[in-house]
Protein backbone atom coordinates (compact mmCIF):
# COMPACT_ATOMS: atom_id res chain seq x y z
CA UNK A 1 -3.35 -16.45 -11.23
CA UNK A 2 0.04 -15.49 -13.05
CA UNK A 3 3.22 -17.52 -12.19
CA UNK A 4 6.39 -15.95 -12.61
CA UNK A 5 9.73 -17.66 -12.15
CA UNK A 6 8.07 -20.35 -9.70
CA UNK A 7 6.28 -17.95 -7.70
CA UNK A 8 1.84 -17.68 -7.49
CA UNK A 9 0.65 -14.05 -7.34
CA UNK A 10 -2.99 -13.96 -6.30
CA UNK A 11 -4.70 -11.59 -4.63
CA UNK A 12 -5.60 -7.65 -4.75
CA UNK A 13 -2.09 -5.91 -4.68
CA UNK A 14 -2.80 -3.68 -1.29
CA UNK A 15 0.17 -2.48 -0.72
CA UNK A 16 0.93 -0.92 -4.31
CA UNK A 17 -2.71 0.72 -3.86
CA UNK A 18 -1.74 2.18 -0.95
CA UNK A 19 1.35 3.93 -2.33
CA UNK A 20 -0.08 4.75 -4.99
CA UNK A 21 -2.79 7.06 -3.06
CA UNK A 22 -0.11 7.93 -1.23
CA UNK A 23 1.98 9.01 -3.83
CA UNK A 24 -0.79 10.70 -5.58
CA UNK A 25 -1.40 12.86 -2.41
CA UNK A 26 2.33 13.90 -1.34
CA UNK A 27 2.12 14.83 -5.06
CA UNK A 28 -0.85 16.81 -4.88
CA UNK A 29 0.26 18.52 -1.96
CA UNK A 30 3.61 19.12 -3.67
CA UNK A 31 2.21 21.38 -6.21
CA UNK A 32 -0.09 22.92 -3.91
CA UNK A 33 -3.33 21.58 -5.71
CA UNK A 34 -4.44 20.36 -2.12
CA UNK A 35 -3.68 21.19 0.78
CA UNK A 36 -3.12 18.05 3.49
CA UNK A 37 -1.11 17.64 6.59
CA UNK A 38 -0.51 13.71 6.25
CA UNK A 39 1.37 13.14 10.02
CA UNK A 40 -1.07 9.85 9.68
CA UNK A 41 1.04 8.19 7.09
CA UNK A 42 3.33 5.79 8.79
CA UNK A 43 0.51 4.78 11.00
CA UNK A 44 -1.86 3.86 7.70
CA UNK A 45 1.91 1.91 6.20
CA UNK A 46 1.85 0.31 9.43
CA UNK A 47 -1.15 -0.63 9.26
CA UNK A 48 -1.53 -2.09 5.88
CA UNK A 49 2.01 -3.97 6.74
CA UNK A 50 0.69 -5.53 9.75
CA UNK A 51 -2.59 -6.77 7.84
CA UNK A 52 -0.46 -8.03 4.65
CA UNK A 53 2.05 -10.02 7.01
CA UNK A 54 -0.96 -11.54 9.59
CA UNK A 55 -2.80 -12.66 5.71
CA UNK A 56 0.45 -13.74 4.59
CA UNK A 57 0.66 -15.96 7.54
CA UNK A 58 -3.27 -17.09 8.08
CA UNK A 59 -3.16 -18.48 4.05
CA UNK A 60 0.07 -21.21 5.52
């Protein structure tokens, strides 16, 4: 567990996995390596949002 400036950071980092897949795909699709119609996006940030805050919460 790392402290930093008073603060406890535990825990797998979801959401900066997330972007980072998601970042990695827009990117891919950017340079036409793939080829993906993401219009499920904000649904899977949703998602993952909803899941961080109810954890967030449940740990209190």
């Amino acid at each position: 567990m790392a402290k930093i400036a008073g603060r406890h950071y535990e825990g797998f980092p979801t959401f900066a996995v997330v972007l980072l897949v998601v970042g990695i795909i827009w990117l891919l699709n950017d340079l036409n390596i793939i080829m993906v119609n993401i219009p499920w996006v904000p649904m899977v940030l949703i998602i993952v949002a909803i899941g961080m805050i109810y954890n967030r919460f449940k740990k209190a």
